[in-house]
C-alpha atoms as a PDB file:
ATOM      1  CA  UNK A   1     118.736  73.878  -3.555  1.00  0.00           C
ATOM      2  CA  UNK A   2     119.725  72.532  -0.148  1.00  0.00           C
ATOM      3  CA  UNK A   3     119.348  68.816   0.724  1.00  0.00           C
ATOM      4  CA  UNK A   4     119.303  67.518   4.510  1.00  0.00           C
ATOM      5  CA  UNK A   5     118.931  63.911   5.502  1.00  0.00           C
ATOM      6  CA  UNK A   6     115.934  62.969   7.082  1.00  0.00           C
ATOM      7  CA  UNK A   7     115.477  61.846  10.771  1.00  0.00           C
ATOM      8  CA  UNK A   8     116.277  58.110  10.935  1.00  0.00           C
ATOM      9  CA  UNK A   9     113.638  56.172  13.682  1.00  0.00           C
ATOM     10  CA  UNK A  10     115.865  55.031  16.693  1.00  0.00           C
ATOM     11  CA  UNK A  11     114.207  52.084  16.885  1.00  0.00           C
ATOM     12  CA  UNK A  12     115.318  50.782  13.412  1.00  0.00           C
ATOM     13  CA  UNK A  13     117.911  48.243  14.429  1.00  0.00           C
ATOM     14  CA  UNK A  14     115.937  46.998  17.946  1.00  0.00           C
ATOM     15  CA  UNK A  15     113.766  44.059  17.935  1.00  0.00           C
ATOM     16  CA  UNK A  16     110.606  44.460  18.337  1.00  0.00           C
ATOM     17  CA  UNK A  17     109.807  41.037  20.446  1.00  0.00           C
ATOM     18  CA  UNK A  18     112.062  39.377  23.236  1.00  0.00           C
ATOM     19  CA  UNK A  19     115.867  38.747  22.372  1.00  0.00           C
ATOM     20  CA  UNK A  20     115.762  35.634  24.316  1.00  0.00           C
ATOM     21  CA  UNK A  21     112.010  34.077  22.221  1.00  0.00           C
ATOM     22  CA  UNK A  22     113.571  34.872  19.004  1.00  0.00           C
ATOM     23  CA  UNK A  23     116.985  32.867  20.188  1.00  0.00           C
ATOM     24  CA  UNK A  24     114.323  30.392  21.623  1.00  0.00           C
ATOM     25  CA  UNK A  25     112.750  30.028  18.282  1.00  0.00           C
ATOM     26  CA  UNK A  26     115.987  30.042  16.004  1.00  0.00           C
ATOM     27  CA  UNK A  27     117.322  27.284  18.347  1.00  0.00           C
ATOM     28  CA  UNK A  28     114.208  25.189  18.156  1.00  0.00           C
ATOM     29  CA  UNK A  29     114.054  25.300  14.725  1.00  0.00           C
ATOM     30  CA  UNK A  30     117.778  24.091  13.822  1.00  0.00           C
ATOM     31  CA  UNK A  31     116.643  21.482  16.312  1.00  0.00           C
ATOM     32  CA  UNK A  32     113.986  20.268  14.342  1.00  0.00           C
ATOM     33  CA  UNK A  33     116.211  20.342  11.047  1.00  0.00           C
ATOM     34  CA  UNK A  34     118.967  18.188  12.883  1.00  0.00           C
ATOM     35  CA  UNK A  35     116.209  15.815  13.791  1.00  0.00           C
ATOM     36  CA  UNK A  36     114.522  15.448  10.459  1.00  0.00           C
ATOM     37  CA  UNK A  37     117.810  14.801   9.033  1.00  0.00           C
ATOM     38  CA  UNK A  38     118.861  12.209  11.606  1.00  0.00           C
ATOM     39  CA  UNK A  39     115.491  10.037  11.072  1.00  0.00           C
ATOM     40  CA  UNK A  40     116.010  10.543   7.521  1.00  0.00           C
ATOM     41  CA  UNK A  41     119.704   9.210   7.308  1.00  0.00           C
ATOM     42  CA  UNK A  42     118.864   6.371  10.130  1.00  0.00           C
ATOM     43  CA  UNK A  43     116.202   5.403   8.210  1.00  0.00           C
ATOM     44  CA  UNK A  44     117.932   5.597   4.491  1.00  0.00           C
ATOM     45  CA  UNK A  45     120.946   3.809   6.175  1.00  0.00           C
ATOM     46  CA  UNK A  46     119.089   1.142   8.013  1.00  0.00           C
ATOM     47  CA  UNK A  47     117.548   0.552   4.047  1.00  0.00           C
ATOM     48  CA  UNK A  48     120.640   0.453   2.739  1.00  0.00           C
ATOM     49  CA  UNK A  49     122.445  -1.842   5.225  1.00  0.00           C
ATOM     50  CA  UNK A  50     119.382  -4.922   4.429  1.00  0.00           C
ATOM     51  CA  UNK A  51     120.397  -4.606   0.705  1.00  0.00           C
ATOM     52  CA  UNK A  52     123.697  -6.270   2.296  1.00  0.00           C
ATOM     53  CA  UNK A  53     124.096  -9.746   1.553  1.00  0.00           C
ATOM     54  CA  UNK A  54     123.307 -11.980   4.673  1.00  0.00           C
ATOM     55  CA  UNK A  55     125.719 -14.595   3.678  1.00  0.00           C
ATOM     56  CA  UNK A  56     128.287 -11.594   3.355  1.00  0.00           C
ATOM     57  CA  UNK A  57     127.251 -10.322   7.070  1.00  0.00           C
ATOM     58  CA  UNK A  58     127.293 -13.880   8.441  1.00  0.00           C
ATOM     59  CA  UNK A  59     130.789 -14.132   6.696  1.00  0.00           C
ATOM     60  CA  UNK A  60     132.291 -10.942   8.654  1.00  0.00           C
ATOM     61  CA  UNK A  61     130.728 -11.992  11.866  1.00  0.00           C
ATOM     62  CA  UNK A  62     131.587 -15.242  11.965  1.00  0.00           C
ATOM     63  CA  UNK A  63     130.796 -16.892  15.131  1.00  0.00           C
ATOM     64  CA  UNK A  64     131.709 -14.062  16.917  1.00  0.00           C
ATOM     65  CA  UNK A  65     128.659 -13.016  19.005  1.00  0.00           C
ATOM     66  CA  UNK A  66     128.646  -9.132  19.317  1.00  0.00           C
ATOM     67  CA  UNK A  67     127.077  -7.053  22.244  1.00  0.00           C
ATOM     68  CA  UNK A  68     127.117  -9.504  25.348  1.00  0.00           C
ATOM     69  CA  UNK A  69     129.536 -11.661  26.604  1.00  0.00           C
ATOM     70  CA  UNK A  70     128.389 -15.305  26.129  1.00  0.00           C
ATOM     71  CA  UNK A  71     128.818 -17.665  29.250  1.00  0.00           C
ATOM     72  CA  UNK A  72     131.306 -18.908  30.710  1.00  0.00           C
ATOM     73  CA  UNK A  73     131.942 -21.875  32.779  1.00  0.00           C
ATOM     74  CA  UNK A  74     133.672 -21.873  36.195  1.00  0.00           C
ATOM     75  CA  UNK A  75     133.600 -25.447  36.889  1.00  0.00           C
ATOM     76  CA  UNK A  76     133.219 -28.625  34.504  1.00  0.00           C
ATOM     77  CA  UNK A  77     129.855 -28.880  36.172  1.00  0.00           C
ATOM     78  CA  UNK A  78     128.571 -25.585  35.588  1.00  0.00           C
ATOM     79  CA  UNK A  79     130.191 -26.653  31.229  1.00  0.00           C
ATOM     80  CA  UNK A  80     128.091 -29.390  30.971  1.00  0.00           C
ATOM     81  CA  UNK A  81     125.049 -28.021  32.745  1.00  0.00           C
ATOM     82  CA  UNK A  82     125.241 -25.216  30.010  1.00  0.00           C
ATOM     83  CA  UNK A  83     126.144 -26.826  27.092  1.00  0.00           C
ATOM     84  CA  UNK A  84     122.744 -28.648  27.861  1.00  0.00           C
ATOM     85  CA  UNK A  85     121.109 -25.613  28.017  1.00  0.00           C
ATOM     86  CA  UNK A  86     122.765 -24.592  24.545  1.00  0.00           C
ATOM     87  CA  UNK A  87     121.859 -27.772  22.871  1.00  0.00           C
ATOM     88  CA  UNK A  88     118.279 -26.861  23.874  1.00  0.00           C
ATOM     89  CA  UNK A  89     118.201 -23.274  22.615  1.00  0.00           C
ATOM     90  CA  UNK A  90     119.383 -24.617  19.196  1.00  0.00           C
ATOM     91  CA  UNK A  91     117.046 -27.580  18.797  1.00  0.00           C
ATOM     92  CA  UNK A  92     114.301 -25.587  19.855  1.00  0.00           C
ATOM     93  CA  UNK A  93     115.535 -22.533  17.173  1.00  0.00           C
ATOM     94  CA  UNK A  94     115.908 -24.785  14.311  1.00  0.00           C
ATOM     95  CA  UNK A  95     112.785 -26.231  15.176  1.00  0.00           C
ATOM     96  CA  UNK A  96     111.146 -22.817  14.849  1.00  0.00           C
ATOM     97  CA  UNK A  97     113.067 -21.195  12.320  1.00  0.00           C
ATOM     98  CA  UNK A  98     111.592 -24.074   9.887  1.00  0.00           C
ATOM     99  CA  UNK A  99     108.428 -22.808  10.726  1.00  0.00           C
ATOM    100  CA  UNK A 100     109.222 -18.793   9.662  1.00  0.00           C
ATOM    101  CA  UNK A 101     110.071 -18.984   5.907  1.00  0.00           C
ATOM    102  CA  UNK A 102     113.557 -17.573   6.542  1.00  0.00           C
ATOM    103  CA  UNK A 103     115.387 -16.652   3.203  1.00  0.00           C
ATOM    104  CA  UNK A 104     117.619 -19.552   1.447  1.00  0.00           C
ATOM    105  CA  UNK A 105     121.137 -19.521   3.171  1.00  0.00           C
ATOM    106  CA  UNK A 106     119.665 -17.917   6.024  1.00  0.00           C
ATOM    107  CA  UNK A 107     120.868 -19.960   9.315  1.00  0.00           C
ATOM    108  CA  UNK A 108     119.840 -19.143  13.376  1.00  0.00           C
ATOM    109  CA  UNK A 109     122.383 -19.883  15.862  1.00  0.00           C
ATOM    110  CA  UNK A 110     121.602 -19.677  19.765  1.00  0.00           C
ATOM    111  CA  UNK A 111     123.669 -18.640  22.518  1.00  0.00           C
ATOM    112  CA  UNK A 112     123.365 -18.311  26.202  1.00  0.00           C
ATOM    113  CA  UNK A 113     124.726 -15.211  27.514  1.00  0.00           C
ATOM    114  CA  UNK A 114     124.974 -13.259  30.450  1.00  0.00           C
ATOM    115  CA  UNK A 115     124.405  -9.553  31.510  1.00  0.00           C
ATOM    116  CA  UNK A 116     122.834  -9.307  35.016  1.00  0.00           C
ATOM    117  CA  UNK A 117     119.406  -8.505  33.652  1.00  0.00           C
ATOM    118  CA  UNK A 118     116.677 -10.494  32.191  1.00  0.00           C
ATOM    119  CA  UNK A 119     117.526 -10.211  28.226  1.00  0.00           C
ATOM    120  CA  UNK A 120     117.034 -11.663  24.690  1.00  0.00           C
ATOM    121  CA  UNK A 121     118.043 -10.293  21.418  1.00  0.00           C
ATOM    122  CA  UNK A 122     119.393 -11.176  17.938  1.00  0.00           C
ATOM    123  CA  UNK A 123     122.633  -9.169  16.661  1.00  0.00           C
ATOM    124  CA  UNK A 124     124.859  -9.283  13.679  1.00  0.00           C
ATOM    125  CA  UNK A 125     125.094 -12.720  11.250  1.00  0.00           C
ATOM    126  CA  UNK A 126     122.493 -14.720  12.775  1.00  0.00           C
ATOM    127  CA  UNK A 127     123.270 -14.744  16.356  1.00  0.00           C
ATOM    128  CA  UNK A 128     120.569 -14.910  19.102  1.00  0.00           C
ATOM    129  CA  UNK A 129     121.372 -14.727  23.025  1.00  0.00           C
ATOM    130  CA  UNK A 130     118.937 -15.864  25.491  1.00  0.00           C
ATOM    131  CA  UNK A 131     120.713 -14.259  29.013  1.00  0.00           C
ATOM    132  CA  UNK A 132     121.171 -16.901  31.636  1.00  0.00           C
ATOM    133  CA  UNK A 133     118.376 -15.070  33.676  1.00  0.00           C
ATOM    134  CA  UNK A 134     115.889 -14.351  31.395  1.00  0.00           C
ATOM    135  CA  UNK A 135     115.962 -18.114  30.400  1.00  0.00           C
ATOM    136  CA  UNK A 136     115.808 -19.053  34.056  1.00  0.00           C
ATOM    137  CA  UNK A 137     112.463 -17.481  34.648  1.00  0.00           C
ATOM    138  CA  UNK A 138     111.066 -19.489  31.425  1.00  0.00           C
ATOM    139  CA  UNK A 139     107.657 -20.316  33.220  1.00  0.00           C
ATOM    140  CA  UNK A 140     107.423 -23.152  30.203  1.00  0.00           C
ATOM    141  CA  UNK A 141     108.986 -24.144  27.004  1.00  0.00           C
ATOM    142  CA  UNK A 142     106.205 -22.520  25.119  1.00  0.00           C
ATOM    143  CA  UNK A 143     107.463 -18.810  26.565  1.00  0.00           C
ATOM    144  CA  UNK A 144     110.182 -19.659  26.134  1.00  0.00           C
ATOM    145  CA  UNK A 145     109.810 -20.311  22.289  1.00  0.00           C
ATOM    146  CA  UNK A 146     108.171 -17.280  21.889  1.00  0.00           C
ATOM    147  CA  UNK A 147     111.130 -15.601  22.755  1.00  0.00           C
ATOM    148  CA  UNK A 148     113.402 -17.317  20.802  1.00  0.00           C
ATOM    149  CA  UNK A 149     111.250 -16.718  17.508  1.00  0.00           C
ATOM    150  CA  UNK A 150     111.213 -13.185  18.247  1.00  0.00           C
ATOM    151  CA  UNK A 151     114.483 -12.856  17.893  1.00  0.00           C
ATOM    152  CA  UNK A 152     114.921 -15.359  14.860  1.00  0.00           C
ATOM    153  CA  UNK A 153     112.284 -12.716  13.139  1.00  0.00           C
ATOM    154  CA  UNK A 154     114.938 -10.051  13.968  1.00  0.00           C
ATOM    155  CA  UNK A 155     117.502 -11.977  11.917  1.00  0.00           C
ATOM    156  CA  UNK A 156     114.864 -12.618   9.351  1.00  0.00           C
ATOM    157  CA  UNK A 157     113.947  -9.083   8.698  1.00  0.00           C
ATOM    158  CA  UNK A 158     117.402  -7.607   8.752  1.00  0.00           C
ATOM    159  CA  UNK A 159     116.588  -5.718  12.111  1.00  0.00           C
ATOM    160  CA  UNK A 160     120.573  -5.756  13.731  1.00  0.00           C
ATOM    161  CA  UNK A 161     122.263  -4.734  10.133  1.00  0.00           C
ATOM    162  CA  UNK A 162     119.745  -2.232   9.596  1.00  0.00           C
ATOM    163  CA  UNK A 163     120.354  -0.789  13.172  1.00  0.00           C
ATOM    164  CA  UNK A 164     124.303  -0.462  12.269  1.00  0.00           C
ATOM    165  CA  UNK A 165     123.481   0.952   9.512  1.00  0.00           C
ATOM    166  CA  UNK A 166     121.671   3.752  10.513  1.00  0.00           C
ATOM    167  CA  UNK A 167     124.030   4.099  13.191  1.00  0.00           C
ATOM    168  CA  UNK A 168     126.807   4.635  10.713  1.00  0.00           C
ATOM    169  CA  UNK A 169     124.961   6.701   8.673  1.00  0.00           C
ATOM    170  CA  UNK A 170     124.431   9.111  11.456  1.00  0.00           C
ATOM    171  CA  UNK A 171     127.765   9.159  13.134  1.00  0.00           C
ATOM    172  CA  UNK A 172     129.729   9.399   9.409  1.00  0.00           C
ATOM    173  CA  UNK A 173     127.205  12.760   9.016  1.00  0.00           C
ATOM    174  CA  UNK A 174     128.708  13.852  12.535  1.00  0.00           C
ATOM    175  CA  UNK A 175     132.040  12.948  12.041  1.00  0.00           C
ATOM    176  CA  UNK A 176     132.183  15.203   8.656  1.00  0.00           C
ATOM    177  CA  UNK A 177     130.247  18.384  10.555  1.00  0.00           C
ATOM    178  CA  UNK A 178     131.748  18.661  13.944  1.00  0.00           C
ATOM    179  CA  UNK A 179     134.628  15.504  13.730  1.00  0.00           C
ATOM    180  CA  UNK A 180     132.687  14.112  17.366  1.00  0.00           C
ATOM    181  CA  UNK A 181     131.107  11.489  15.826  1.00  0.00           C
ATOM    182  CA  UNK A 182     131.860   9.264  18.761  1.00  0.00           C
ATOM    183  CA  UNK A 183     130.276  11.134  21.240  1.00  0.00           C
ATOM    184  CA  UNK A 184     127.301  11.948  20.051  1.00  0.00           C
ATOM    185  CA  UNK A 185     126.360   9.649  17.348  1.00  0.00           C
ATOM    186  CA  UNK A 186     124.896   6.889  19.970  1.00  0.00           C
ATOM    187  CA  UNK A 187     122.572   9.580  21.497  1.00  0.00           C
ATOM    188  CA  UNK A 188     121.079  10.512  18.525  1.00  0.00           C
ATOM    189  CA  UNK A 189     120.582   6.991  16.887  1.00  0.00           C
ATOM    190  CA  UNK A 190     118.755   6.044  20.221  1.00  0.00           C
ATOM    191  CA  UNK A 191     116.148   8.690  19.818  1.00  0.00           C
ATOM    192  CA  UNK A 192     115.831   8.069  16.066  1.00  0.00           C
ATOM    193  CA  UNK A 193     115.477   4.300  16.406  1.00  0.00           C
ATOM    194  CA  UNK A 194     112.820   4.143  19.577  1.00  0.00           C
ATOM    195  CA  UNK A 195     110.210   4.863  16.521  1.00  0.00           C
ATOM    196  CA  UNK A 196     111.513   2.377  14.609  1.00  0.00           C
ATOM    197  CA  UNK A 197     112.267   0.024  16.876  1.00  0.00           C
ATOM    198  CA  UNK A 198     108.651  -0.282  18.152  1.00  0.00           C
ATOM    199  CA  UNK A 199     107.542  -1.427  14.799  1.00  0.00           C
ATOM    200  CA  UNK A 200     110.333  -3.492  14.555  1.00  0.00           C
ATOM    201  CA  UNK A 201     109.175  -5.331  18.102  1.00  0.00           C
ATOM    202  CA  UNK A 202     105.168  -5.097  16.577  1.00  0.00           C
ATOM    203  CA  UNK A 203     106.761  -7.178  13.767  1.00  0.00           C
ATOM    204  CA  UNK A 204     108.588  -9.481  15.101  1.00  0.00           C
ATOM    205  CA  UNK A 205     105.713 -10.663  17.528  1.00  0.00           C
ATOM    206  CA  UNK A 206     103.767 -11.011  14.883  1.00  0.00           C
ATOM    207  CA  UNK A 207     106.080 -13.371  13.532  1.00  0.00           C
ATOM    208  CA  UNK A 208     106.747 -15.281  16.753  1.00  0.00           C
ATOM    209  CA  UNK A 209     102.927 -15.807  17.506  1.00  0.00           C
ATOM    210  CA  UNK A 210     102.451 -17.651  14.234  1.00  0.00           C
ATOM    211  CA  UNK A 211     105.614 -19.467  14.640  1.00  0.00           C
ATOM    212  CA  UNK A 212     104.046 -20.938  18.596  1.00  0.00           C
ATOM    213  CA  UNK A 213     101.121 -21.320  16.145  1.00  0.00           C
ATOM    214  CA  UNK A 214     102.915 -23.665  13.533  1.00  0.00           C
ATOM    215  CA  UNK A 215     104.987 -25.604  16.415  1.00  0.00           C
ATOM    216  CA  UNK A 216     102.174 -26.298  19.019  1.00  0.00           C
ATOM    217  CA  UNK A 217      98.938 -25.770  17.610  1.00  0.00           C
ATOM    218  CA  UNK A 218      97.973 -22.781  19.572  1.00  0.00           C
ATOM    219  CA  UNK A 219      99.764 -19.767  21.355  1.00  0.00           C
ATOM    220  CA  UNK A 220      99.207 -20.413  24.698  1.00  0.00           C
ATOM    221  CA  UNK A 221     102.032 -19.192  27.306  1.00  0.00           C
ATOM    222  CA  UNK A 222     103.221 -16.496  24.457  1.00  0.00           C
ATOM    223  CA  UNK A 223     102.486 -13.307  26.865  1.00  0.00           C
ATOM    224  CA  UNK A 224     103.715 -15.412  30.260  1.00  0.00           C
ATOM    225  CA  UNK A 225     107.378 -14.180  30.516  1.00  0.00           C
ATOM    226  CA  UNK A 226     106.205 -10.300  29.514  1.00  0.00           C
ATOM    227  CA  UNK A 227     103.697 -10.541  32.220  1.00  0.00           C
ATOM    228  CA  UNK A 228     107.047 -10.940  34.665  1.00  0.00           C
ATOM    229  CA  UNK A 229     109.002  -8.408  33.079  1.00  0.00           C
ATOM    230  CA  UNK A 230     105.970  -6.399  33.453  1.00  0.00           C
ATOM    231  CA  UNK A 231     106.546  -6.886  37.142  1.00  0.00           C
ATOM    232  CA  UNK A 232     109.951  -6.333  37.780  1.00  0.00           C
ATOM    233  CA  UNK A 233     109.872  -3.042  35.121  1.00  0.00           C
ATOM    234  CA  UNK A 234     106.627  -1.583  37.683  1.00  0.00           C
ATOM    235  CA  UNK A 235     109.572  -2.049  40.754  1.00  0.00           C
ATOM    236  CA  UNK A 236     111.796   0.999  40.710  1.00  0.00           C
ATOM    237  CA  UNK A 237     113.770  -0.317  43.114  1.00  0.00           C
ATOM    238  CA  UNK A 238     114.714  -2.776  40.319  1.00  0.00           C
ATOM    239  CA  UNK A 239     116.412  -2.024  37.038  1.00  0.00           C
ATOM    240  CA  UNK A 240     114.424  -2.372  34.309  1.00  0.00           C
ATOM    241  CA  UNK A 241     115.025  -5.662  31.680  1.00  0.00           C
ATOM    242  CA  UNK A 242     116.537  -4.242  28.892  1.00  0.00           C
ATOM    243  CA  UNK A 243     114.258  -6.224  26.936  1.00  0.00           C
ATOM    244  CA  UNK A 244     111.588  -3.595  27.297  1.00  0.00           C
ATOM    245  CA  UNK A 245     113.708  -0.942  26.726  1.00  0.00           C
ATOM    246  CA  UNK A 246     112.596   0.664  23.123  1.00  0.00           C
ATOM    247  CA  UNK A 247     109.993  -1.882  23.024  1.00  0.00           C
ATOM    248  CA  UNK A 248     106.104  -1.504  22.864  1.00  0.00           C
ATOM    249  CA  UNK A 249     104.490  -0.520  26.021  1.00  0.00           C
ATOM    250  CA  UNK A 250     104.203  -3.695  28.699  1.00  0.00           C
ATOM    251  CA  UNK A 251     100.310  -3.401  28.664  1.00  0.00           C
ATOM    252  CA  UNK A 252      99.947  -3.182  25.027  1.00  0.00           C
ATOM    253  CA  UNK A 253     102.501  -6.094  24.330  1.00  0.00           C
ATOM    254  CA  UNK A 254     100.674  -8.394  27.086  1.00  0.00           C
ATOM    255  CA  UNK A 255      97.138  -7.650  25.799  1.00  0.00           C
ATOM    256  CA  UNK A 256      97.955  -8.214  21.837  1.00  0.00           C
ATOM    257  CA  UNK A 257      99.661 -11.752  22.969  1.00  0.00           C
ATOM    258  CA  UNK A 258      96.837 -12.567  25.469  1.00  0.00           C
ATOM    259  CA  UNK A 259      94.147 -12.114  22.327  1.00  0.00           C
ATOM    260  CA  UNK A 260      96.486 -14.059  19.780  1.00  0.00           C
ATOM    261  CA  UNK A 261      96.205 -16.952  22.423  1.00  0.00           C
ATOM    262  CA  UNK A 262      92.615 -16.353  23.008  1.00  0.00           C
ATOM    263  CA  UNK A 263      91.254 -19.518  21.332  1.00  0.00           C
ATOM    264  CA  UNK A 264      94.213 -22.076  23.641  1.00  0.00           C
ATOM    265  CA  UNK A 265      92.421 -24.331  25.935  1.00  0.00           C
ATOM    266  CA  UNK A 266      94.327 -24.837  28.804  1.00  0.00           C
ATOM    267  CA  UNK A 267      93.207 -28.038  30.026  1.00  0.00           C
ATOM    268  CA  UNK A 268      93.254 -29.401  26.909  1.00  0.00           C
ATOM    269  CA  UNK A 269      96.567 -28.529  25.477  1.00  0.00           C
ATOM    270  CA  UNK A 270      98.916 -27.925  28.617  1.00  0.00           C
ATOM    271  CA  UNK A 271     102.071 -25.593  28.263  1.00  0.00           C
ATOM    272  CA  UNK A 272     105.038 -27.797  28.310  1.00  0.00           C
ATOM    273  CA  UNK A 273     107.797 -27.808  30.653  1.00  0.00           C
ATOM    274  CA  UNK A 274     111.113 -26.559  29.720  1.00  0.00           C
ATOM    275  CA  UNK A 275     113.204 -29.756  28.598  1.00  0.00           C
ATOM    276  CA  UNK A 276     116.368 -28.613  30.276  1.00  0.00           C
ATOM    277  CA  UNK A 277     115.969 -26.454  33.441  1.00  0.00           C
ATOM    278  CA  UNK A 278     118.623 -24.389  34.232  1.00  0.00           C
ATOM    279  CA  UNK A 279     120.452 -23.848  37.910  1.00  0.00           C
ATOM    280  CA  UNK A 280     120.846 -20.678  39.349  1.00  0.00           C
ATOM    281  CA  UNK A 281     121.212 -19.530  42.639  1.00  0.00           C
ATOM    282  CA  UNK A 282     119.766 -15.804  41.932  1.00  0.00           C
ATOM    283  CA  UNK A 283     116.845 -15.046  43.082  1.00  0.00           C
ATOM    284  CA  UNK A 284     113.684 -14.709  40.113  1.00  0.00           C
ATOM    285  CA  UNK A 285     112.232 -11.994  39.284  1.00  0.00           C
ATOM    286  CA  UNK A 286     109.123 -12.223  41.261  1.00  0.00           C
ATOM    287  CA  UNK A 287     111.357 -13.305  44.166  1.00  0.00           C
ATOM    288  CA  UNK A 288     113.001  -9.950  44.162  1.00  0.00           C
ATOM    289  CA  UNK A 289     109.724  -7.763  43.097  1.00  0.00           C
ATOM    290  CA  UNK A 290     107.756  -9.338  46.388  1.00  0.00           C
ATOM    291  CA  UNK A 291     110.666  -8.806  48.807  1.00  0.00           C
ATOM    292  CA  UNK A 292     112.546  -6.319  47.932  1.00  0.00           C
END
């Protein structure tokens, strides 16, 4: 008895589709693992990092304010004009974080920074910055308290520890896969968080409506200073304010505030003038949006 072997197909070890879909498809899928698991450790670190203590955060921070240099004065005129403006920013914060149930211990301290751009935002233990020009194109002191209660319900809910914390969450998973957790770590946490950070804005207007609510009866002047940011952001000749970067779109933000304010009589109850104007020599916003 004689055995041969039998005739093996040539086409046994080709691929039957493209070379290039299949890498195509293999690539796309690790994609979509690497993104699963950075929302799911951003979001599981961001948890994590509220179960922190605020008294312990406010304890490390100090009075440090991180992420933006806070002003500074070049003459003694330019000292006491801001340490007006200061005094104003904290009156009218404590005066509104009395009105937002913030947790025992909790405490809101204003700042007035500077960064070139329009800006507000609250970072680590219980800072808030109001940027020099954002507060300069305050069309009244009702705009800007909404402002300023947005950012206290930041510091309410945890928002700027919960953003390091996904942060670190992320770049510690980097730095024990590829050991370039510096490089990439800030890329991916921005994609992850513009989700997030949407809800977070949702939230936090929510908060600041009822706030203008408590203080002044009504919410009247609430969507003003979007409606300008709204303006420069259409310019693409001008840089957009950061403080619609990950935010809610400008249309949606401005139409939300303009209903929460829908029952404000103007003539009845007038927006109030801010107490403290600032000076400036830049030019505003809709300055540089109709002539530039």
């Amino acid at each position: 008895m004689s055995y041969e072997n039998p005739q093996v197909p040539h086409e046994v070890n080709v691929a039957r589709g493209s070379h290039v879909l299949e890498f195509m498809r293999l690539a796309a899928g690790l994609a979509l693992l690497v993104g699963i698991a950075a929302a799911v450790l951003y979001f599981a670190g961001g948890q994590l990092a509220r179960l922190i203590p605020f008294s312990s955060e406010q304890q490390w921070v100090g009075d440090r304010v991180i992420g933006v240099a806070t002003e500074r004065s070049s003459t003694q005129e330019v000292a006491d004009d801001n340490a007006k403006v200061v005094a104003y920013l904290q009156g009218s914060t404590d005066k509104l974080a009395a009105q937002m149930d913030l947790p025992a211990g909790m405490t809101v301290q204003a700042h007035l920074g500077t960064m070139g751009v329009p800006n507000a935002f609250a970072t680590l233990g219980g800072h808030i910055v109001i940027t020099r020009e954002l507060y300069a194109m305050m069309p009244s002191e009702n705009a800007l308290a909404m402002v300023i209660a947005h950012e206290i319900a930041h510091v309410k809910h945890r928002d700027p520890i919960s953003a390091l914390g996904g942060m670190a969450s992320i770049a510690a998973l980097l730095a024990l896969v590829s050991g370039d957790a510096n490089s990439l770590a800030p890329q991916i946490a921005l994609v992850v968080q513009r989700g997030y950070s949407r809800e977070a804005e949702r939230r936090a207007d929510s908060d600041a409506v009822a706030a203008l609510n408590a203080c002044f009866g009504h919410a009247g002047g609430a969507a003003a200073v979007f409606e300008q940011l709204a303006a420069a952001h259409a310019d693409e000749r001008f840089q957009a304010p950061t403080l619609l970067a990950t935010h809610p779109t400008d249309d949606e933000r401005i139409t939300r505030l303009q209903a929460a304010a829908g029952d404000w009589d103007a003539a009845s109850e007038p927006l109030r003038p801010l107490a403290v104007p600032i000076q400036t020599n830049e030019p505003s916003i809709q300055e540089r949006h109709d002539t530039g």
